[in-house]
N, C-alpha and C. Protein backbone atom coordinates (compact mmCIF):
# COMPACT_ATOMS: atom_id res chain seq x y z
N UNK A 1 -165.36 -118.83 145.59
CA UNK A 1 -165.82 -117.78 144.71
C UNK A 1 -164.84 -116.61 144.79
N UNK A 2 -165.02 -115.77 143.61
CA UNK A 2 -163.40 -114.95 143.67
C UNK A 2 -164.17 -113.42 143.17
N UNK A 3 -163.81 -112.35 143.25
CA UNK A 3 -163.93 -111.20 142.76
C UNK A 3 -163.49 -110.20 142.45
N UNK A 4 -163.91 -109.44 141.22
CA UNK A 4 -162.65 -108.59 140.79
C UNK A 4 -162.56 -107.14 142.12
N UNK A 5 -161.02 -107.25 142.19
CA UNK A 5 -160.46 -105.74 142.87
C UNK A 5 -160.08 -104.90 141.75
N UNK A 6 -160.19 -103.81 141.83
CA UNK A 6 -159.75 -102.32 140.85
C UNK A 6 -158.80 -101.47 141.95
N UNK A 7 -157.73 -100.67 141.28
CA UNK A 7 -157.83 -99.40 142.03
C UNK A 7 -157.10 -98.38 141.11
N UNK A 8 -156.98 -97.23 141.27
CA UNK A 8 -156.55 -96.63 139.81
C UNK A 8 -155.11 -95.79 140.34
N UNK A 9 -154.73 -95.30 139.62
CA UNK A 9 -153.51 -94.35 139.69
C UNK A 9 -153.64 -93.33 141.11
N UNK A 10 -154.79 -92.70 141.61
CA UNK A 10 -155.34 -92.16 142.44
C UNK A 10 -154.39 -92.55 144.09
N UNK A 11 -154.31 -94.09 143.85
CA UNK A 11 -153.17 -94.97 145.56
C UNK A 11 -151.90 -94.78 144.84
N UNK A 12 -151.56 -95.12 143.37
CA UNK A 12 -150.07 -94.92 143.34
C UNK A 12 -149.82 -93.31 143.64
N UNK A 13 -150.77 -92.19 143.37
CA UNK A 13 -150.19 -90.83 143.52
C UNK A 13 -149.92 -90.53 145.14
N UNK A 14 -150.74 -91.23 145.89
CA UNK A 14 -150.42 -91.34 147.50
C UNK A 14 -149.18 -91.99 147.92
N UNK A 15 -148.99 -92.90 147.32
CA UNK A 15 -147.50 -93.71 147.57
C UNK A 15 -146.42 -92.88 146.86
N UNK A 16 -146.34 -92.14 145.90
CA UNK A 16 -145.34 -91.09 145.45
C UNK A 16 -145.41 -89.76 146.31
N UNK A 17 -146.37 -89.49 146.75
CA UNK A 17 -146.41 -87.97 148.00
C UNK A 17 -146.54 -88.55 149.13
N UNK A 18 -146.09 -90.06 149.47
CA UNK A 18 -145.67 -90.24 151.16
C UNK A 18 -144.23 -89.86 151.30
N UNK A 19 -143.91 -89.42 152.40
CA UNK A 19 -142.88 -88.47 152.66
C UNK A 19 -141.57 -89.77 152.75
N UNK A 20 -142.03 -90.74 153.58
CA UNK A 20 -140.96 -91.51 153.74
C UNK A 20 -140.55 -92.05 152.40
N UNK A 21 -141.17 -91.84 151.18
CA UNK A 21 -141.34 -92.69 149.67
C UNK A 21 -140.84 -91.91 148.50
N UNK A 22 -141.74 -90.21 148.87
CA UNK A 22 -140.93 -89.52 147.66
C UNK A 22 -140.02 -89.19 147.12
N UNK A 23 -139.10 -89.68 147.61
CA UNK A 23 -137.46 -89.25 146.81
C UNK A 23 -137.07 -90.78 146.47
N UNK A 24 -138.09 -92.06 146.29
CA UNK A 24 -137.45 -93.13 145.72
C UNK A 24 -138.13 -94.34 144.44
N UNK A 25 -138.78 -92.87 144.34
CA UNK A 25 -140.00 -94.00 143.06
C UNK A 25 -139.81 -92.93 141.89
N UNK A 26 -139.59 -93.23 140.84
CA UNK A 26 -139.41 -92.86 139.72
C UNK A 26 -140.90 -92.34 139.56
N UNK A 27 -140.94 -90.90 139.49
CA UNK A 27 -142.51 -90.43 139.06
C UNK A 27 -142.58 -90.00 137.58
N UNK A 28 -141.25 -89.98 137.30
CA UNK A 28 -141.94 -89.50 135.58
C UNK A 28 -142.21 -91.58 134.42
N UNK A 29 -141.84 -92.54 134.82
CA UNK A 29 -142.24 -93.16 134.30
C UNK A 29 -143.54 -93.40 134.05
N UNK A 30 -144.35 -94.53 132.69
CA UNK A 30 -145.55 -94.54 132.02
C UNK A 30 -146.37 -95.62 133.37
N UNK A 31 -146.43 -95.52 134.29
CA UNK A 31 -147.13 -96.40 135.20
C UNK A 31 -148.99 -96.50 134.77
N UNK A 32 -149.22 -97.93 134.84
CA UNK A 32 -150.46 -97.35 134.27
C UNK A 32 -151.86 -96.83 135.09
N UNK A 33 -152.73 -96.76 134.70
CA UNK A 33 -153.55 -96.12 135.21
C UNK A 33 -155.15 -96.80 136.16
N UNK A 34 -154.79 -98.07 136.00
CA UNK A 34 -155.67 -99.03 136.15
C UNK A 34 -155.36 -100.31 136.85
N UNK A 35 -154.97 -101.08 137.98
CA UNK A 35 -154.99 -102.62 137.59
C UNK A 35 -155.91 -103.16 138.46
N UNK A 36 -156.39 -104.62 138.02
CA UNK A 36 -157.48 -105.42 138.44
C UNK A 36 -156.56 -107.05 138.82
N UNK A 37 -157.10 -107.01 139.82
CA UNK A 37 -157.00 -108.75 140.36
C UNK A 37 -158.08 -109.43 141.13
N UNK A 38 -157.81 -110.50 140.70
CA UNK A 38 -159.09 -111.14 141.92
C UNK A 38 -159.08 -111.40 143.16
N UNK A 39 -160.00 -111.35 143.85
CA UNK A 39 -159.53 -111.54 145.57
C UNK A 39 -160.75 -112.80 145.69
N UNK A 40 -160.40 -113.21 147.40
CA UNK A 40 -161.99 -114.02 147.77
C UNK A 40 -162.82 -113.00 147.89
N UNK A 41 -163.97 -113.83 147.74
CA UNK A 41 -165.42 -113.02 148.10
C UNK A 41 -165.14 -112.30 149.81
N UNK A 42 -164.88 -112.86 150.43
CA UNK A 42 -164.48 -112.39 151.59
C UNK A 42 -163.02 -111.23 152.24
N UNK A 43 -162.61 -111.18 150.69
CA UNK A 43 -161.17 -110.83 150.89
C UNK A 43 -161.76 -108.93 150.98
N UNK A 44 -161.11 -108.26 151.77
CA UNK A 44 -161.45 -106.80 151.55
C UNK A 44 -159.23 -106.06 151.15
N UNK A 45 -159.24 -105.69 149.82
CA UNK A 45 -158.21 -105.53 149.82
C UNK A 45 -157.42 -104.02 150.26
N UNK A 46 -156.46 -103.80 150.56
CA UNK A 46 -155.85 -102.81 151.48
C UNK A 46 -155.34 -101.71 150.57
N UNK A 47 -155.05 -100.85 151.07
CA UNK A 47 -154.76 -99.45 150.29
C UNK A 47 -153.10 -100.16 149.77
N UNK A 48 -152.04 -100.50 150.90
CA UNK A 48 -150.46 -101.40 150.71
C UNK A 48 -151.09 -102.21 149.75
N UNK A 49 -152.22 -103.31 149.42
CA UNK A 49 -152.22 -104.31 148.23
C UNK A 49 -152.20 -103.56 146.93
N UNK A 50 -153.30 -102.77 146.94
CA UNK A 50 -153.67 -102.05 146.04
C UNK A 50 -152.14 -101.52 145.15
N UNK A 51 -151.81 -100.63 146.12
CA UNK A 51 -150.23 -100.05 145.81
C UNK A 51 -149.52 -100.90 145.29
N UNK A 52 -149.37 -101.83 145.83
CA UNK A 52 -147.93 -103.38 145.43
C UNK A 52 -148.85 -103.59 143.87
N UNK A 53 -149.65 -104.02 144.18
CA UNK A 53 -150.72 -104.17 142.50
C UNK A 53 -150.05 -103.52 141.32
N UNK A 54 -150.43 -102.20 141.68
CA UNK A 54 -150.24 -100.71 140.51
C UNK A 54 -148.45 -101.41 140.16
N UNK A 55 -147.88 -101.58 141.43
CA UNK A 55 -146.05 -101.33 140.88
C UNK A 55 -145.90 -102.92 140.15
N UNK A 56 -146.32 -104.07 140.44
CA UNK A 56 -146.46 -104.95 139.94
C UNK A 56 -146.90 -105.26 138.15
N UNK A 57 -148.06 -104.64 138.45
CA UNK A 57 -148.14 -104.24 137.13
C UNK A 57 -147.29 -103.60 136.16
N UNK A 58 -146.38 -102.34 136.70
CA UNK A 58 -145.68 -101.77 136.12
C UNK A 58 -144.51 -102.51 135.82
N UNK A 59 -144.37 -102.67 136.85
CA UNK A 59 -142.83 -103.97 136.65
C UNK A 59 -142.88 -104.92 135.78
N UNK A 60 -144.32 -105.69 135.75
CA UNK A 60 -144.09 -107.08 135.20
C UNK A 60 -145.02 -107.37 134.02
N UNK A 61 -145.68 -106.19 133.60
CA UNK A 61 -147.00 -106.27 132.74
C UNK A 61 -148.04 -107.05 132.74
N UNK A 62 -148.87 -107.35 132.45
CA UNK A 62 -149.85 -107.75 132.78
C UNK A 62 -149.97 -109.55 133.42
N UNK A 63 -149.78 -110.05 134.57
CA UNK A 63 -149.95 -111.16 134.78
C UNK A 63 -151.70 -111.49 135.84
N UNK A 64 -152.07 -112.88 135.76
CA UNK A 64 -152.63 -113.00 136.71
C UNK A 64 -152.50 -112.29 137.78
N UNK A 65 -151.38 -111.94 138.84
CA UNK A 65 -151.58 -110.90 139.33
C UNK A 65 -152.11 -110.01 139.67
N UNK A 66 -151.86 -108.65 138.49
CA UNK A 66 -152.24 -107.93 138.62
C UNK A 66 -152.26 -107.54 136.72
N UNK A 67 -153.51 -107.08 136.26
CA UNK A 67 -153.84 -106.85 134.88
C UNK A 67 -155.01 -105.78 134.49
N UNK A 68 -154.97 -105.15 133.01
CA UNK A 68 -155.96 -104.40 132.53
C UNK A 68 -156.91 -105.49 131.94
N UNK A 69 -158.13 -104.37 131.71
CA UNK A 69 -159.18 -104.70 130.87
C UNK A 69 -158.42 -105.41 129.63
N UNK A 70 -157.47 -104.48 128.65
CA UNK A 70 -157.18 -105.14 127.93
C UNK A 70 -156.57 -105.93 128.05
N UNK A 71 -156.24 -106.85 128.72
CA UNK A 71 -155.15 -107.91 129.05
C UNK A 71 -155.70 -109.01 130.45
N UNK A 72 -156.67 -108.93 130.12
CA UNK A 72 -157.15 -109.73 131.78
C UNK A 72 -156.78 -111.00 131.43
N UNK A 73 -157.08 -111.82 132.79
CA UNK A 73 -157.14 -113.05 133.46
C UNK A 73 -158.18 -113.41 134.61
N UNK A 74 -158.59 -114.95 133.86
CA UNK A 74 -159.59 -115.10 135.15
C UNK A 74 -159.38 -115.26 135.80
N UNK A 75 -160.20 -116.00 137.01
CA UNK A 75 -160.04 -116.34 138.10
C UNK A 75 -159.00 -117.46 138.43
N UNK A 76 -159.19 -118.16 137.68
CA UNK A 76 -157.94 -119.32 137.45
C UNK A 76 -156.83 -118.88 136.92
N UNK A 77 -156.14 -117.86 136.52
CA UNK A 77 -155.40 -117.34 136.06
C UNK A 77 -154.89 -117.64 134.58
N UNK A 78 -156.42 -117.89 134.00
CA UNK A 78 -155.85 -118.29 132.50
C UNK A 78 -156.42 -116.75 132.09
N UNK A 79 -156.12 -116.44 130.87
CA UNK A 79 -156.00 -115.50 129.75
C UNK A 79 -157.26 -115.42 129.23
N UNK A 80 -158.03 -113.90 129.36
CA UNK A 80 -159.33 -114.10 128.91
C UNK A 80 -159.44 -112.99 127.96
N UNK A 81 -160.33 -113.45 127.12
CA UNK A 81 -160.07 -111.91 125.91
C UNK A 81 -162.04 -111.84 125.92
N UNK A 82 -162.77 -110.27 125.93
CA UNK A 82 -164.23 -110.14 126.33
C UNK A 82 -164.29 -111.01 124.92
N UNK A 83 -165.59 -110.34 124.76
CA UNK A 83 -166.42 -110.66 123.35
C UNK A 83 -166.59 -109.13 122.73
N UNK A 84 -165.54 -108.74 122.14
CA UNK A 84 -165.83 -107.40 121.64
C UNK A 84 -167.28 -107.00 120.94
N UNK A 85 -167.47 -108.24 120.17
CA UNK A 85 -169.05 -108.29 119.19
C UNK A 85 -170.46 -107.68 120.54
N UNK A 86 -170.02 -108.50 121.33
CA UNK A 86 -171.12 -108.24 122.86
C UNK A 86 -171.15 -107.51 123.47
N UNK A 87 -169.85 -106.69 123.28
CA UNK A 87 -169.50 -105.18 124.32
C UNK A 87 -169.86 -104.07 123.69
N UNK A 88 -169.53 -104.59 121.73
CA UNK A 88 -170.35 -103.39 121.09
C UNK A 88 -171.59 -103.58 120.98
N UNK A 89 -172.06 -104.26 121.04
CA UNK A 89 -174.06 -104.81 121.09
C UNK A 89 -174.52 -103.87 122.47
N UNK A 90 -174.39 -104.17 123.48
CA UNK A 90 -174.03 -103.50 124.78
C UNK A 90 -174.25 -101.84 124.66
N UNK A 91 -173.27 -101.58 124.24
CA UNK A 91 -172.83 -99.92 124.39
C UNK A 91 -173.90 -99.55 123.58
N UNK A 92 -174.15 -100.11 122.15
CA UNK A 92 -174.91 -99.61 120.99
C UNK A 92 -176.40 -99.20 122.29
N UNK A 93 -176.71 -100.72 122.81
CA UNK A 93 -177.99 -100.51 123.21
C UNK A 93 -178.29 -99.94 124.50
N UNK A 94 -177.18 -99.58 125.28
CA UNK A 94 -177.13 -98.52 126.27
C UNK A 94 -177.53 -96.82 125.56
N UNK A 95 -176.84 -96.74 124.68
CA UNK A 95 -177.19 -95.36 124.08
C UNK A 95 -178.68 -95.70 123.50
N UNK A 96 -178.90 -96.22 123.01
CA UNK A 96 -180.58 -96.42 122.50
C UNK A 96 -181.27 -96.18 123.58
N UNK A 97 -181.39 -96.76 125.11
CA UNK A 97 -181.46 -97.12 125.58
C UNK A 97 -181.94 -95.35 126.53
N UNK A 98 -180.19 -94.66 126.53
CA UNK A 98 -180.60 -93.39 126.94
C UNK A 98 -180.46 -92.07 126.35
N UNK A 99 -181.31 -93.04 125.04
CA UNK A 99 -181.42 -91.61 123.77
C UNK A 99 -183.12 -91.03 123.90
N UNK A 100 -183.77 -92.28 124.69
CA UNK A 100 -185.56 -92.71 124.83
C UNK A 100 -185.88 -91.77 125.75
């Protein structure tokens, strides 16, 4: 069994203000702001994974790896696109939901 990891821009801004690091990472590039991979159920992933993730992403765009919402992969590392029709059904009835 596998599960999604997140971590956001928040670990790459720590890896650009570590002292031994800041004078060798390009900080004005578009790095993005998000990436997701899967781990085991058992896997607890590390602040260093997390980091390698974010630059991975940047480097190589979206692979199994490391990927966005818009661009995911499952667990098997095939190519998954949501159900937009279901995500807007969803949202619609979340706001209904906490309009009551």
């Amino acid at each position: 069994m596998a599960r999604l990891a997140l971590t956001t821009i928040g670990v790459l801004h720590e890896t650009f203000e570590h002292p031994r690091i800041k004078g060798f990472i390009d900080r004005e590039g578009d790095h993005p702001v998000l990436a997701a991979w899967w781990v085991a159920d058992d896997h607890q992933p590390t602040w260093r994974e997390a980091a390698d993730r974010m630059e991975k992403l940047h480097a190589n765009g979206p692979t199994p790896e490391a990927f966005t919402f818009g661009n995911a992969f499952d667990a098997n590392g095939n190519r998954y696109r949501a159900d937009q029709a279901l995500i807007q059904a969803k949202i619609a009835r979340n706001g209904e939901r906490a309009s009551t």
